[in-house]
C-alpha atoms as a PDB file:
ATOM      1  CA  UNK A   1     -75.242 -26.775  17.301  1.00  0.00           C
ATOM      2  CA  UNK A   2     -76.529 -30.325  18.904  1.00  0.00           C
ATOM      3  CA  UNK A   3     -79.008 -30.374  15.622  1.00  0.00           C
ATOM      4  CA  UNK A   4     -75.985 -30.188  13.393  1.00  0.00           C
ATOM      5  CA  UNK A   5     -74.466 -32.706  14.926  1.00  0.00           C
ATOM      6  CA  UNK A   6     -77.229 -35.345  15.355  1.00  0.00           C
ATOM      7  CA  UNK A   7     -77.816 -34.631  11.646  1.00  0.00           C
ATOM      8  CA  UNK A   8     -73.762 -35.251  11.100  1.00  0.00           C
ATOM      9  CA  UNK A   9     -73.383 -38.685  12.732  1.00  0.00           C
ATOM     10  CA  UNK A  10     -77.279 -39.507  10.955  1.00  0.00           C
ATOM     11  CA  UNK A  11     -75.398 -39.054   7.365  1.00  0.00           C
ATOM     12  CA  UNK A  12     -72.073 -41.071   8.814  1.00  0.00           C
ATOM     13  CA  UNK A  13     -74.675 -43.703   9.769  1.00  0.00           C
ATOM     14  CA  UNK A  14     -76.504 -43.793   6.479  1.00  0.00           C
ATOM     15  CA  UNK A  15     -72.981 -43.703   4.968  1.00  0.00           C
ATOM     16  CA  UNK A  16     -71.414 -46.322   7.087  1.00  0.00           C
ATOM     17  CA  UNK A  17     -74.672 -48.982   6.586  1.00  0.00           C
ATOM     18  CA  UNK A  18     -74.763 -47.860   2.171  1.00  0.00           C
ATOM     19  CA  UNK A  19     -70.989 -49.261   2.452  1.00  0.00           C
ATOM     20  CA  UNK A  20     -71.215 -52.330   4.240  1.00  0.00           C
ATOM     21  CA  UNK A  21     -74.201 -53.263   2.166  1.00  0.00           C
ATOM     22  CA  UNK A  22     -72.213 -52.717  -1.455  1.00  0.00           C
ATOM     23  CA  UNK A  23     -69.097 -54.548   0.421  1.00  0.00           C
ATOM     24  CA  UNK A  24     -71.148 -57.587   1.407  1.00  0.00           C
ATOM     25  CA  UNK A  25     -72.472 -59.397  -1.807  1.00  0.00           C
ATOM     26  CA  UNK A  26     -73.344 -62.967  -1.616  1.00  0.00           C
ATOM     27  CA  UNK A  27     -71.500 -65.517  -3.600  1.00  0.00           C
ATOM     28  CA  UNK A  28     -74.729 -66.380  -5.166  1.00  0.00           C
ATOM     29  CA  UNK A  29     -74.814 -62.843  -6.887  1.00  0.00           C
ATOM     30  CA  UNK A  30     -70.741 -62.627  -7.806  1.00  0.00           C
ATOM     31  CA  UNK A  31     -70.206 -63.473 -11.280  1.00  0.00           C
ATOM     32  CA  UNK A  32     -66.837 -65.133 -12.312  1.00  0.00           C
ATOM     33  CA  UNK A  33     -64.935 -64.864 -15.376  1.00  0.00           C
ATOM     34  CA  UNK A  34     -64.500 -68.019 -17.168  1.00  0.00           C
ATOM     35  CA  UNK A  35     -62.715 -66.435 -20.256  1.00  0.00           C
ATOM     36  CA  UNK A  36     -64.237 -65.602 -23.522  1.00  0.00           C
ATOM     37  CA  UNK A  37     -66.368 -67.246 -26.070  1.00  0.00           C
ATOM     38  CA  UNK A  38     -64.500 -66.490 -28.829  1.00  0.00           C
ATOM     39  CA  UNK A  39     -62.475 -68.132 -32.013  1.00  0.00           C
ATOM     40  CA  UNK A  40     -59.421 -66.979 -31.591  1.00  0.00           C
ATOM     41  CA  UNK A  41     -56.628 -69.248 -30.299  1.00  0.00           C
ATOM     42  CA  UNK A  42     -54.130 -66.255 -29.879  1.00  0.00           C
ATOM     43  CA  UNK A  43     -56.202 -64.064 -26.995  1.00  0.00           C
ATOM     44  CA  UNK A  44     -55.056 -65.427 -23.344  1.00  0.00           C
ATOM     45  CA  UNK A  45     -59.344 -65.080 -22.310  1.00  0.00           C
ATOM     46  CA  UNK A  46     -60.473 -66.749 -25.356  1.00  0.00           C
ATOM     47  CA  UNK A  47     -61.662 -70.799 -24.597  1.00  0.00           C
ATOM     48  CA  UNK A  48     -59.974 -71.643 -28.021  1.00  0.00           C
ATOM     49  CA  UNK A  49     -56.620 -71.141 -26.475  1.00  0.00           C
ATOM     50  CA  UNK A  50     -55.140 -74.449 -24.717  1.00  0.00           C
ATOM     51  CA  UNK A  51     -52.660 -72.527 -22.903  1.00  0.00           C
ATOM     52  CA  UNK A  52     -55.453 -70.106 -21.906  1.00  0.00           C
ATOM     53  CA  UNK A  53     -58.487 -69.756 -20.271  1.00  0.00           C
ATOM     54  CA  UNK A  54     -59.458 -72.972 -22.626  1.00  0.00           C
ATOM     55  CA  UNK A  55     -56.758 -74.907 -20.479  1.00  0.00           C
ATOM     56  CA  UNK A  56     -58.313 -78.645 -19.803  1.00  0.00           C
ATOM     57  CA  UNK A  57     -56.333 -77.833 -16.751  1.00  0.00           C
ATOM     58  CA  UNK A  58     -57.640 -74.774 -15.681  1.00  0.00           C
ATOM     59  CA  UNK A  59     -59.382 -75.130 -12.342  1.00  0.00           C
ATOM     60  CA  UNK A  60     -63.251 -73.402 -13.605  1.00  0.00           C
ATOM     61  CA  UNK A  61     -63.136 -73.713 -17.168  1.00  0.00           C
ATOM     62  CA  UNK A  62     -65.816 -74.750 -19.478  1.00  0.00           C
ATOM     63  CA  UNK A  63     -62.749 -77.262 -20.958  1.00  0.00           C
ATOM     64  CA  UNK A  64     -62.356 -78.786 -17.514  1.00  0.00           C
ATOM     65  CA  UNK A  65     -64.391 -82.005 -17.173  1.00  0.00           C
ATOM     66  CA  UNK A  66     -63.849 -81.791 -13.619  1.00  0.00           C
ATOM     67  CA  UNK A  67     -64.966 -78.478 -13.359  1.00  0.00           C
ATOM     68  CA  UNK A  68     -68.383 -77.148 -12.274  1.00  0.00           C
ATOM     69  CA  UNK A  69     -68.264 -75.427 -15.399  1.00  0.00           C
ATOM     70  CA  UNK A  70     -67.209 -78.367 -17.551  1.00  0.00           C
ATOM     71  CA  UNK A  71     -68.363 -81.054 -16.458  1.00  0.00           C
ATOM     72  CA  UNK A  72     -71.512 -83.163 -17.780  1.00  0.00           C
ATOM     73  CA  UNK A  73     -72.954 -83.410 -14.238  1.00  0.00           C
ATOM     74  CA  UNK A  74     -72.824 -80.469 -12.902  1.00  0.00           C
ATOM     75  CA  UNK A  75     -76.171 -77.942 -12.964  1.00  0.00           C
ATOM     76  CA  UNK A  76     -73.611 -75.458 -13.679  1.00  0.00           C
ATOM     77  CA  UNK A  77     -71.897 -76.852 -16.523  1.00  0.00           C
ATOM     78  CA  UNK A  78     -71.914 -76.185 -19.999  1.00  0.00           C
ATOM     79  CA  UNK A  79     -71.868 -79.361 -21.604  1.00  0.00           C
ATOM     80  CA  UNK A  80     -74.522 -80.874 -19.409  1.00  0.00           C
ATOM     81  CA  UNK A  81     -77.247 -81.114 -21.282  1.00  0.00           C
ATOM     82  CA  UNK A  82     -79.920 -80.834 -17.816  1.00  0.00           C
ATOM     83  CA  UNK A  83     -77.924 -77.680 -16.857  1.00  0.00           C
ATOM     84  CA  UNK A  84     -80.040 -74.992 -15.817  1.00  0.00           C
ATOM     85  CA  UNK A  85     -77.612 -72.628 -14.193  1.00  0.00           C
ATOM     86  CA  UNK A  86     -75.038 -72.600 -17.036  1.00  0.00           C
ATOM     87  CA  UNK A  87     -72.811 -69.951 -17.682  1.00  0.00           C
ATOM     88  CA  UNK A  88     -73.924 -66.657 -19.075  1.00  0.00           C
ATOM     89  CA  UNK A  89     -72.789 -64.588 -22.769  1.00  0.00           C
ATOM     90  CA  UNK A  90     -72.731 -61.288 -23.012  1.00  0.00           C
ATOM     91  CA  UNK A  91     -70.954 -58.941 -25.629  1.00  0.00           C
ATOM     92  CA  UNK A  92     -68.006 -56.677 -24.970  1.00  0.00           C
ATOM     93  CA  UNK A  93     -70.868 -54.069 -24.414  1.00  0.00           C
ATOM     94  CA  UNK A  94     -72.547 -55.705 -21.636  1.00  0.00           C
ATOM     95  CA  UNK A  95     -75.699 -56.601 -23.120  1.00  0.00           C
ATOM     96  CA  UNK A  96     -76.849 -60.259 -22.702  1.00  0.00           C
ATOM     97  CA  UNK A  97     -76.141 -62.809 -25.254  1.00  0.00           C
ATOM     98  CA  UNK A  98     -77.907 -66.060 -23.231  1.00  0.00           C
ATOM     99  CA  UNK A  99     -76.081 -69.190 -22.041  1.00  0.00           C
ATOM    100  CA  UNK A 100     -73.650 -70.856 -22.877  1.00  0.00           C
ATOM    101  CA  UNK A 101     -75.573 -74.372 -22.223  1.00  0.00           C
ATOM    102  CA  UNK A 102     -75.786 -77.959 -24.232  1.00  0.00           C
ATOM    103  CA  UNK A 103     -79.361 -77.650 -23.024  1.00  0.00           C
ATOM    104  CA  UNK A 104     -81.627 -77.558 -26.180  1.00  0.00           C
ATOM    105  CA  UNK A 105     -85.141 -77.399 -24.245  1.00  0.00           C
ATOM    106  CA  UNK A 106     -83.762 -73.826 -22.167  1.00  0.00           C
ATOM    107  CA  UNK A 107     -84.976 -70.672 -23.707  1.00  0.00           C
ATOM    108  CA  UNK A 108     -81.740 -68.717 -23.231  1.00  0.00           C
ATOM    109  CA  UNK A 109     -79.642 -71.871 -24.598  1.00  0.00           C
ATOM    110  CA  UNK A 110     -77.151 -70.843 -27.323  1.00  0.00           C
ATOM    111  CA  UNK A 111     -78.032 -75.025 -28.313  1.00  0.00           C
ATOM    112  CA  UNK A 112     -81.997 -74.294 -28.497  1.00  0.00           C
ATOM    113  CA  UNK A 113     -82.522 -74.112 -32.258  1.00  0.00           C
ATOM    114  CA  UNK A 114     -85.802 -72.254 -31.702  1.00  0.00           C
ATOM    115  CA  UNK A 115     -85.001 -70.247 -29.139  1.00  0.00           C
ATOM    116  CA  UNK A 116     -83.688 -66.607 -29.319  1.00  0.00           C
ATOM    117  CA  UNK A 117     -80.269 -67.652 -28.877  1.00  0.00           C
ATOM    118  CA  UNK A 118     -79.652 -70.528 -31.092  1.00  0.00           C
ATOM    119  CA  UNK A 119     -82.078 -70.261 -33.977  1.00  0.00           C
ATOM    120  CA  UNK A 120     -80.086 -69.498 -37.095  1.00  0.00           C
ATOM    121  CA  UNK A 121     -82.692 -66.684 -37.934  1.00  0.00           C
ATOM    122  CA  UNK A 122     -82.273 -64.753 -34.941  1.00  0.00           C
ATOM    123  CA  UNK A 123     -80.219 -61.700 -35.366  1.00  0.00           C
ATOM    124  CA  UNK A 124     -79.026 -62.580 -31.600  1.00  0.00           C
ATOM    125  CA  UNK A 125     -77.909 -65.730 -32.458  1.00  0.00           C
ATOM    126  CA  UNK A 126     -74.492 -67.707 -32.501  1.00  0.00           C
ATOM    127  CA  UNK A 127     -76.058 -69.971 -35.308  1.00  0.00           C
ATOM    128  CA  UNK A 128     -76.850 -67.346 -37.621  1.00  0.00           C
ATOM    129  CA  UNK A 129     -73.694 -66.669 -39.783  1.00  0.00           C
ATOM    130  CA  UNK A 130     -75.312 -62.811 -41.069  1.00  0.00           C
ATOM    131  CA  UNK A 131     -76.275 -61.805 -37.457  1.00  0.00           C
ATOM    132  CA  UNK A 132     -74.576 -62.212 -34.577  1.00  0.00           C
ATOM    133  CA  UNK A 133     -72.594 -65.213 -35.244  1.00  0.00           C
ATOM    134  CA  UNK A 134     -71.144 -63.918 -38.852  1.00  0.00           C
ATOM    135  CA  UNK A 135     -67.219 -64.654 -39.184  1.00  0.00           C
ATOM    136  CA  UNK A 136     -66.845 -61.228 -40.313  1.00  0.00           C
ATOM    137  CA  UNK A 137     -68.467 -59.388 -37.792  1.00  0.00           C
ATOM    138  CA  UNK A 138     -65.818 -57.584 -35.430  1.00  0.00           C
ATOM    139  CA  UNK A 139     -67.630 -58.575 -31.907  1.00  0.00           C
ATOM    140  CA  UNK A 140     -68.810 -62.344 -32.933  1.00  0.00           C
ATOM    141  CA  UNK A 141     -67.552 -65.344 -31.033  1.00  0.00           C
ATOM    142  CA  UNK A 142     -66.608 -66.596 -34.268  1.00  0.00           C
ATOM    143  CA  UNK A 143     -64.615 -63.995 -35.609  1.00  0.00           C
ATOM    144  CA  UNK A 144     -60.972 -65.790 -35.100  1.00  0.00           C
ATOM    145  CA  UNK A 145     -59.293 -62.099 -34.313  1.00  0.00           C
ATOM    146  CA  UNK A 146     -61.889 -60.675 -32.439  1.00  0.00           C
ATOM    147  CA  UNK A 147     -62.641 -60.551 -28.579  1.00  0.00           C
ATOM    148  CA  UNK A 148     -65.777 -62.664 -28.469  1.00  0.00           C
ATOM    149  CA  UNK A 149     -68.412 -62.746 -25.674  1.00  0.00           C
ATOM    150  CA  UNK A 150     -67.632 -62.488 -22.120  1.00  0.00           C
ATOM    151  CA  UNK A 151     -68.662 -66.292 -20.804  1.00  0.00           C
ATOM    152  CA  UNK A 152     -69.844 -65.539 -16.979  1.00  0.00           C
ATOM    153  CA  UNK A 153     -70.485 -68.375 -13.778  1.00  0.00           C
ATOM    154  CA  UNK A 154     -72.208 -67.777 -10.861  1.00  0.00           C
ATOM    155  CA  UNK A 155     -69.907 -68.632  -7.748  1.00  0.00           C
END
């Protein structure tokens, strides 16, 4: 009976320590939702709406020049063009789409015209209008009814 129990509150321990390690992420590794890349001026996420999440006003958006996210000093930004922890893209299935950076000498920039991201013959690419950045496509940023990529920050 004692061997059941030691092996009992073992497990509860084991259980108790899993928990407390999935409760306590760091802010470094929480992403934050900064909206949508996306085209359409209509969807409430999409950083085409100005009454959105592409509000000048809105306190993290890529829109907001006072934001760490928008403005052209911050290592975070998007429009900085020395940013190396800009936000990330990835596509309503989760896969990874690069950054969403002014950067043109990152590899992952969506502004890198060589780069996997931003060359217009990568089938990856925002710049390529018959891959991933084709008007017609249903998940493309530029599709102005479609949902876009999610645009991600790190906190």
């Amino acid at each position: 009976m004692a061997h059941r129990i030691g092996r009992k509150a073992h497990v509860m321990k084991t259980l108790g320590i899993l928990i407390m390690v999935l409760l306590w992420t760091p802010a470094s590794l929480q992403a934050e939702d900064l909206g949508n890349l996306s085209a359409n001026p209509y969807d409430a996420d999409s950083i085409a709406n100005p009454f959105g999440k592409g509000s000048a006003f809105a306190p993290n958006g890529v829109n907001n020049s006072f934001s760490p996210y928008g403005s052209p000093f911050s290592n975070q930004s998007a429009t900085n063009p020395f940013a190396t922890e800009a936000p990330r893209l990835y596509d309503q299935q989760g896969n990874y789409r690069g950054k969403l950076s002014a950067n043109p000498f990152e590899p992952d920039s969506a502004s890198n015209q060589f780069g996997r991201y931003g060359s217009p013959f990568s089938q990856e690419s925002l710049s390529n209008p018959y891959g991933a950045g084709s008007p017609y496509r249903q998940d493309s940023p530029k599709n102005p009814y479609g949902k876009g990529w999610r645009i991600e920050g790190r906190q």
